[in-house]
PDB file of N, CA and C in Angstrom:
ATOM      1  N   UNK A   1      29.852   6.342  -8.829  1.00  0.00           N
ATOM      2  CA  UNK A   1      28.657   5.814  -8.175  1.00  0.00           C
ATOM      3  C   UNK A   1      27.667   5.373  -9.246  1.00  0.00           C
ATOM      4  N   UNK A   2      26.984   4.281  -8.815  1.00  0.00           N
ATOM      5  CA  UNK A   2      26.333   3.726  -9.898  1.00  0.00           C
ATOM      6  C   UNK A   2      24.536   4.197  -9.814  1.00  0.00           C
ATOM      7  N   UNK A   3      24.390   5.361  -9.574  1.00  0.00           N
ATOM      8  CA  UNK A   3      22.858   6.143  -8.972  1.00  0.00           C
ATOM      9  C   UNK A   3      21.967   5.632  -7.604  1.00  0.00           C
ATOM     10  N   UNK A   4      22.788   4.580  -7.359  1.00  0.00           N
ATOM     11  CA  UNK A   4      21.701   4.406  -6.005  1.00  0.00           C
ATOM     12  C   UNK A   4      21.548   5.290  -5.157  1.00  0.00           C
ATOM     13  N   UNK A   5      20.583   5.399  -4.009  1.00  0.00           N
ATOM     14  CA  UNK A   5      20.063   6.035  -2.851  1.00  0.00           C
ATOM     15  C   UNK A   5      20.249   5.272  -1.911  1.00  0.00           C
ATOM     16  N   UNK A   6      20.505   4.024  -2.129  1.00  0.00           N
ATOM     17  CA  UNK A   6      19.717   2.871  -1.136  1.00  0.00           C
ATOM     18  C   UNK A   6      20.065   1.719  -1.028  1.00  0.00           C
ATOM     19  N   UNK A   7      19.868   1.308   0.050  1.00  0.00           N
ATOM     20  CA  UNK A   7      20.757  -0.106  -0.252  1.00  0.00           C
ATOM     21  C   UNK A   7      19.147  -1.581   0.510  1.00  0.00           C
ATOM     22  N   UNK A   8      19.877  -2.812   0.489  1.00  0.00           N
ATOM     23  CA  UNK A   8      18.312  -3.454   0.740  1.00  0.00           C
ATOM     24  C   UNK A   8      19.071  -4.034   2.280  1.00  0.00           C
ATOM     25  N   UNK A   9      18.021  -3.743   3.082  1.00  0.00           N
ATOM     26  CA  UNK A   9      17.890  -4.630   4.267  1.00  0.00           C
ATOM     27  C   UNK A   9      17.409  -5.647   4.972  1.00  0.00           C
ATOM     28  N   UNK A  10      17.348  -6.364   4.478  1.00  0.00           N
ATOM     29  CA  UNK A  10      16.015  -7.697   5.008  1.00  0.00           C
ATOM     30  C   UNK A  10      14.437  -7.533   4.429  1.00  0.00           C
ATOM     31  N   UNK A  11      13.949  -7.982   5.504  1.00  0.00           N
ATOM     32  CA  UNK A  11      12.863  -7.802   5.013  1.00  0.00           C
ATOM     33  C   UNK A  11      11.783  -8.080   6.749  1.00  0.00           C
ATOM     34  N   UNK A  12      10.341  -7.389   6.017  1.00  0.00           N
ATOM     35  CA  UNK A  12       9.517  -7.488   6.992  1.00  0.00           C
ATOM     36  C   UNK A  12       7.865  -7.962   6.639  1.00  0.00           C
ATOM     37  N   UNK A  13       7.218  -8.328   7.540  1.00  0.00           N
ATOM     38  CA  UNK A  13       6.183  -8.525   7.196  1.00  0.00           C
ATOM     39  C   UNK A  13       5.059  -7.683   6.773  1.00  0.00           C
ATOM     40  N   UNK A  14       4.021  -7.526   5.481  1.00  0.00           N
ATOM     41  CA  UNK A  14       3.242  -6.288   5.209  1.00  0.00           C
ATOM     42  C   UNK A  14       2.064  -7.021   4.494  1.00  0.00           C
ATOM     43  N   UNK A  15       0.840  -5.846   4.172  1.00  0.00           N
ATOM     44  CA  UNK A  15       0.424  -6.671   3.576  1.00  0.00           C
ATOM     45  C   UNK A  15       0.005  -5.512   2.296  1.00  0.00           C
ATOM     46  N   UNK A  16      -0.538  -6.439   1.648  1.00  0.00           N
ATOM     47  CA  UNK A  16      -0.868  -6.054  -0.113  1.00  0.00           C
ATOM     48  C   UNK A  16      -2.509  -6.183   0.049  1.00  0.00           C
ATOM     49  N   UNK A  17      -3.432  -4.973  -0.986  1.00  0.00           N
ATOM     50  CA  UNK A  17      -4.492  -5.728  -1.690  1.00  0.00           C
ATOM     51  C   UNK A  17      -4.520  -6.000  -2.822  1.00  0.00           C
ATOM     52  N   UNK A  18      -5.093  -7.275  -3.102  1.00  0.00           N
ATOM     53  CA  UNK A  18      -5.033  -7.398  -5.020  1.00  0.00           C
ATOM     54  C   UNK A  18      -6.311  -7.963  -5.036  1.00  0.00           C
ATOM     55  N   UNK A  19      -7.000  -6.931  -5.891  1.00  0.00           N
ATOM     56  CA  UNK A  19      -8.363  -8.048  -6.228  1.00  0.00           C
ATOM     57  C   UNK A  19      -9.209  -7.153  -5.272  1.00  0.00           C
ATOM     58  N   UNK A  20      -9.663  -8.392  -4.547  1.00  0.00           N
ATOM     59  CA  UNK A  20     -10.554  -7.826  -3.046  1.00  0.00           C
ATOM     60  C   UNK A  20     -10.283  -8.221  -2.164  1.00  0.00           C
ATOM     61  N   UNK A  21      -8.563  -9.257  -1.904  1.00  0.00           N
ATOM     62  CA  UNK A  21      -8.296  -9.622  -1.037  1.00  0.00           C
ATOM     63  C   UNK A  21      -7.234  -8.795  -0.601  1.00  0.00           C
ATOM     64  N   UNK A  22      -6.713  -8.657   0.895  1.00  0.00           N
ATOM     65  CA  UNK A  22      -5.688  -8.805   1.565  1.00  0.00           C
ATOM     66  C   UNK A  22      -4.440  -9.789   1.671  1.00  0.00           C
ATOM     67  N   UNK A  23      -3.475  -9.481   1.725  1.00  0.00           N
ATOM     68  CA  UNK A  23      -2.313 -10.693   0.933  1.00  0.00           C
ATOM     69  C   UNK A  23      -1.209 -10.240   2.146  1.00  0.00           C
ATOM     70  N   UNK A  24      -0.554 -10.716   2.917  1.00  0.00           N
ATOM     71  CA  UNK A  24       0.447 -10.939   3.625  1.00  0.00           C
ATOM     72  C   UNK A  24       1.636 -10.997   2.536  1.00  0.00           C
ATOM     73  N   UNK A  25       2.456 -10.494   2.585  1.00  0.00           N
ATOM     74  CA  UNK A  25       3.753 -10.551   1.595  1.00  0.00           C
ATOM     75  C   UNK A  25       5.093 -10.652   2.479  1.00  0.00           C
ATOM     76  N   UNK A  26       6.396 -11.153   2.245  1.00  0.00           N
ATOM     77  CA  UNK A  26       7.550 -10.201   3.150  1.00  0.00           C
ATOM     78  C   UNK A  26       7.924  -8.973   2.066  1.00  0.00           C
ATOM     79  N   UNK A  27       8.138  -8.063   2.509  1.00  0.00           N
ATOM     80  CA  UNK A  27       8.428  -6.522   2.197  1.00  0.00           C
ATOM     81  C   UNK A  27      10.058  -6.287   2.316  1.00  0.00           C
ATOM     82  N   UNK A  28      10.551  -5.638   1.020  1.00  0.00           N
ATOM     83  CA  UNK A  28      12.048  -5.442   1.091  1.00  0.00           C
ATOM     84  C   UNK A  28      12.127  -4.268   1.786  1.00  0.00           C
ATOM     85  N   UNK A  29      13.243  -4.213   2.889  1.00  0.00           N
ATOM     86  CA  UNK A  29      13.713  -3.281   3.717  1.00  0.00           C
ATOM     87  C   UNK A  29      14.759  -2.553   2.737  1.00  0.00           C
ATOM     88  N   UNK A  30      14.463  -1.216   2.728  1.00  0.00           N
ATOM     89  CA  UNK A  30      15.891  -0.576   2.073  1.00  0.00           C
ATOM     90  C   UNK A  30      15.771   0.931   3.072  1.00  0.00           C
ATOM     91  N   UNK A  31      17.163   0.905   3.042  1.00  0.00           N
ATOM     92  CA  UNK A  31      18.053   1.910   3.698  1.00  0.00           C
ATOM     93  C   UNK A  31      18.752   2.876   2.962  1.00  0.00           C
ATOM     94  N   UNK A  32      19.064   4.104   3.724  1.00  0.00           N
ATOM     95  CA  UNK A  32      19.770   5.369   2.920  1.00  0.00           C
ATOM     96  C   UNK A  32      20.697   4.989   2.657  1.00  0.00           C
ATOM     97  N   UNK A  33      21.766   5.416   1.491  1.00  0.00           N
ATOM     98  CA  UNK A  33      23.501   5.201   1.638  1.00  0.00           C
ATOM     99  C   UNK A  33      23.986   6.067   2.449  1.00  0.00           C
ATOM    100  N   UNK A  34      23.069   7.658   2.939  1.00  0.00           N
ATOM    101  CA  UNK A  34      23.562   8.594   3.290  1.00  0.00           C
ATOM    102  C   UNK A  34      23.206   8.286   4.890  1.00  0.00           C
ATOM    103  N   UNK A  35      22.791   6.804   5.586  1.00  0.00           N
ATOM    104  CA  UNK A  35      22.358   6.873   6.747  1.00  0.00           C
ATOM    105  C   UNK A  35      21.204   7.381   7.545  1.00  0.00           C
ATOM    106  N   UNK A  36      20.599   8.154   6.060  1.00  0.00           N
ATOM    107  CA  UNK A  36      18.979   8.584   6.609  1.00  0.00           C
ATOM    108  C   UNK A  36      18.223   7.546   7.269  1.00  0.00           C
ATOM    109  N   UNK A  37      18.465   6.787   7.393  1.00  0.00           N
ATOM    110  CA  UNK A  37      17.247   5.684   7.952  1.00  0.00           C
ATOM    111  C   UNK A  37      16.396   5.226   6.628  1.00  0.00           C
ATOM    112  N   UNK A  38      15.332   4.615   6.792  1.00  0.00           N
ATOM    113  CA  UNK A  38      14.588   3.404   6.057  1.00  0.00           C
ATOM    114  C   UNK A  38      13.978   4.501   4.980  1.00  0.00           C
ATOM    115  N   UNK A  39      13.962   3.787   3.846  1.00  0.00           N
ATOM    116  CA  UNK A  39      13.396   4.534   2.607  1.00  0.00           C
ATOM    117  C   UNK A  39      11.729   4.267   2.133  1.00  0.00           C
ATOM    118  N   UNK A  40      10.997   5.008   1.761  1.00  0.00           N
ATOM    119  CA  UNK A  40       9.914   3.951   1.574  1.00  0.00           C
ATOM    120  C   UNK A  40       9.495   3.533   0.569  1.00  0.00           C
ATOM    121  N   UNK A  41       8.612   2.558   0.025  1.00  0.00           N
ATOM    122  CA  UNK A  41       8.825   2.223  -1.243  1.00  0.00           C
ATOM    123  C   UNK A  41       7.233   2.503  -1.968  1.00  0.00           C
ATOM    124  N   UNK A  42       7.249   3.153  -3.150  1.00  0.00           N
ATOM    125  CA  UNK A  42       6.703   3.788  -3.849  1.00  0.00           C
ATOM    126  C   UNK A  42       5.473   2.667  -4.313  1.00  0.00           C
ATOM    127  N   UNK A  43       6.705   1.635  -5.082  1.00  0.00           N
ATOM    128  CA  UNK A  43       5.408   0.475  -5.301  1.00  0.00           C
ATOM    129  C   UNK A  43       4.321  -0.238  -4.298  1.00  0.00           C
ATOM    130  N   UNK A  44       4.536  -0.294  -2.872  1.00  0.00           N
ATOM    131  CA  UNK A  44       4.594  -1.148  -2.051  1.00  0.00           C
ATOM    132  C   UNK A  44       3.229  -0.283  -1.546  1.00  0.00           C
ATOM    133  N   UNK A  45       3.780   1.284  -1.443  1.00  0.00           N
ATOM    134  CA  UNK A  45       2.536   1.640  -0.854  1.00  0.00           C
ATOM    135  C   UNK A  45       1.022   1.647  -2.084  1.00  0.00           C
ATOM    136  N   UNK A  46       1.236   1.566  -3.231  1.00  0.00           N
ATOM    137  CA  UNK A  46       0.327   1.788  -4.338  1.00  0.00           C
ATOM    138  C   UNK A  46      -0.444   0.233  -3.977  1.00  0.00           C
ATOM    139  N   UNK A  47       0.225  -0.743  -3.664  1.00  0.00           N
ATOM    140  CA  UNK A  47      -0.540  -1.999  -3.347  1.00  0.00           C
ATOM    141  C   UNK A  47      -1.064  -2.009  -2.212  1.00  0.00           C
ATOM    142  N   UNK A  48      -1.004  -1.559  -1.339  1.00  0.00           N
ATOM    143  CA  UNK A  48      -1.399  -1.215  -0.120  1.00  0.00           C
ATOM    144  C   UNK A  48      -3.069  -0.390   0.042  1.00  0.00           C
ATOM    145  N   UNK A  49      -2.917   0.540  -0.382  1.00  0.00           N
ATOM    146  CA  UNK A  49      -4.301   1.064  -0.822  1.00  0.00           C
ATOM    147  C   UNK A  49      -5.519   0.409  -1.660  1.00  0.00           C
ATOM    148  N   UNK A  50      -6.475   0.146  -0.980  1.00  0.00           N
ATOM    149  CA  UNK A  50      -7.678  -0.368  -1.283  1.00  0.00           C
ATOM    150  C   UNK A  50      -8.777   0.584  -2.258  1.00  0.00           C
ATOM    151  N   UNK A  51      -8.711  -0.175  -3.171  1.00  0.00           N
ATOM    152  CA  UNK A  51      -9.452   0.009  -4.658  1.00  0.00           C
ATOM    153  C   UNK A  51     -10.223   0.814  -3.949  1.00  0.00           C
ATOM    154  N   UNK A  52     -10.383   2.544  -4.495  1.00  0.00           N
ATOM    155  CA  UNK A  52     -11.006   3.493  -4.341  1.00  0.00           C
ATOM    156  C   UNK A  52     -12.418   3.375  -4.600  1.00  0.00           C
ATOM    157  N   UNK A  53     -13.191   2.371  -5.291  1.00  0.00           N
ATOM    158  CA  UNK A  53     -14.243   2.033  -5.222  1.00  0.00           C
ATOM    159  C   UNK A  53     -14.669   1.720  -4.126  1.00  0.00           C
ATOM    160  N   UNK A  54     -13.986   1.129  -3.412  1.00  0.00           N
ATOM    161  CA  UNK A  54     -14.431  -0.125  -2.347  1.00  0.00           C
ATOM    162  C   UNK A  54     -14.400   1.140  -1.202  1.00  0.00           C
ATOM    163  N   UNK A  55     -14.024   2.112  -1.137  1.00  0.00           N
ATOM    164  CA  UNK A  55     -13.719   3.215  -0.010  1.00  0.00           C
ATOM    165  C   UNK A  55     -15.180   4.118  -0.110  1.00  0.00           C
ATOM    166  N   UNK A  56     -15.224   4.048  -1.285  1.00  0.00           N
ATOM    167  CA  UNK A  56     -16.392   5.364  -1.722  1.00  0.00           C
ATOM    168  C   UNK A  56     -17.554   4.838  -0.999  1.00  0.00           C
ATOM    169  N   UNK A  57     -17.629   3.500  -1.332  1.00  0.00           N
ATOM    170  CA  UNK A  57     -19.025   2.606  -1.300  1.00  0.00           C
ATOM    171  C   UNK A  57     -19.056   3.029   0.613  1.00  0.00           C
ATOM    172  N   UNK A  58     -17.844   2.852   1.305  1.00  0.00           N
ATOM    173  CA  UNK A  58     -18.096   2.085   2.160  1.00  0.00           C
ATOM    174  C   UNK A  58     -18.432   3.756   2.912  1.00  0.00           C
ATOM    175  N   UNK A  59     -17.880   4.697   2.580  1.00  0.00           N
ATOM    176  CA  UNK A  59     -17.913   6.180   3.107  1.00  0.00           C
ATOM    177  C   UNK A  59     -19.484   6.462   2.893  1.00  0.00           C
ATOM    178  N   UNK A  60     -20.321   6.109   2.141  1.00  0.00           N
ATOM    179  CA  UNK A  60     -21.365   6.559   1.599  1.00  0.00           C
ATOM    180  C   UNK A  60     -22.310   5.320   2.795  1.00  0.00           C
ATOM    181  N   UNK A  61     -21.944   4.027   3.072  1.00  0.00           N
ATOM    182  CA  UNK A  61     -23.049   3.152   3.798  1.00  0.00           C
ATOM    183  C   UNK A  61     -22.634   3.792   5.322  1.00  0.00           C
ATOM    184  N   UNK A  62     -21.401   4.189   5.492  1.00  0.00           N
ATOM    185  CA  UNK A  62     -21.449   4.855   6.851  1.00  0.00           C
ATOM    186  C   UNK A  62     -22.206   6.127   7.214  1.00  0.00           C
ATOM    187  N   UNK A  63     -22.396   6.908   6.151  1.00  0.00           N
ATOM    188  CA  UNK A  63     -22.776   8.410   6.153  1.00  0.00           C
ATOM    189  C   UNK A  63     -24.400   7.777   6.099  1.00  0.00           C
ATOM    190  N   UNK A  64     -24.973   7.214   5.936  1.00  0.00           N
ATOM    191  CA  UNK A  64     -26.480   6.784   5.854  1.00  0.00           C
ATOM    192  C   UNK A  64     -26.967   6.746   4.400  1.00  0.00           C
ATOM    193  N   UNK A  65     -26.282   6.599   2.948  1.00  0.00           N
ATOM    194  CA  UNK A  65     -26.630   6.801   2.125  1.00  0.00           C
ATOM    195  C   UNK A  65     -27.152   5.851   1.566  1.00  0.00           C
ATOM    196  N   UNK A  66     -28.301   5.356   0.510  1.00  0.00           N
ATOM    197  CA  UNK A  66     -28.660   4.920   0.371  1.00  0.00           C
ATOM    198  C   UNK A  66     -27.399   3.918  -1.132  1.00  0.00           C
ATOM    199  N   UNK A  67     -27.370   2.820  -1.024  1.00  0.00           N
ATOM    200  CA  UNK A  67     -26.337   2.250  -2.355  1.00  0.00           C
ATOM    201  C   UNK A  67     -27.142   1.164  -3.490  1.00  0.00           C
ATOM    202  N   UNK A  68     -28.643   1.911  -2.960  1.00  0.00           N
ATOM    203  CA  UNK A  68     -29.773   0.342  -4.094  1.00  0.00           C
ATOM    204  C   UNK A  68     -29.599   1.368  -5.293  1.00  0.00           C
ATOM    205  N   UNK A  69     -29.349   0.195  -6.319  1.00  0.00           N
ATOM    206  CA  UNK A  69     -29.376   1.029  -7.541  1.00  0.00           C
ATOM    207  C   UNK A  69     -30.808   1.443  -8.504  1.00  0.00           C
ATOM    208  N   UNK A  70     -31.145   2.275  -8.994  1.00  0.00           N
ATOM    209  CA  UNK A  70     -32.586   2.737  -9.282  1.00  0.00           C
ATOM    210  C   UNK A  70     -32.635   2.842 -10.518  1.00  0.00           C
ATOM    211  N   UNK A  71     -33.811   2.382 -11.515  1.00  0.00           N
ATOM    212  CA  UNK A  71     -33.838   2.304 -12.554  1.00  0.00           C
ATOM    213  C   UNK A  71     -34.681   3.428 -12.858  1.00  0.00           C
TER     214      UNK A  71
END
């Protein structure tokens, strides 16, 4: 066996952030060799998640906090 887990299945629609945008991509489908069902992919979700900045900011204007910066 040559180390795989997995094999590729098509593909589906997902999306990515890069930057500050949202990005529509098609997404590789991969599958168990052992028949587990769909595998998930490690890289795919790391693009997926929105720049932890952009979360903090937005947790802090919901909570009532103030975001003017003070000299």
């Amino acid at each position: 066996m040559d180390g795989r887990i997995g094999y590729r299945h098509g593909t589906e629609k997902a999306t990515v952030v890069m930057g500050e945008k949202i990005i529509r991509v098609d997404r590789p489908r991969v599958r168990a060799l052992d028949g587990g069902g769909e595998l998930p992919l490690e890289t795919l979700s790391r693009f997926q998640c929105e720049d932890p900045l952009n979360k903090a900011i937005m947790s802090r204007l919901l909570a009532g906090v103030s975001t003017q910066k003070y000299i």
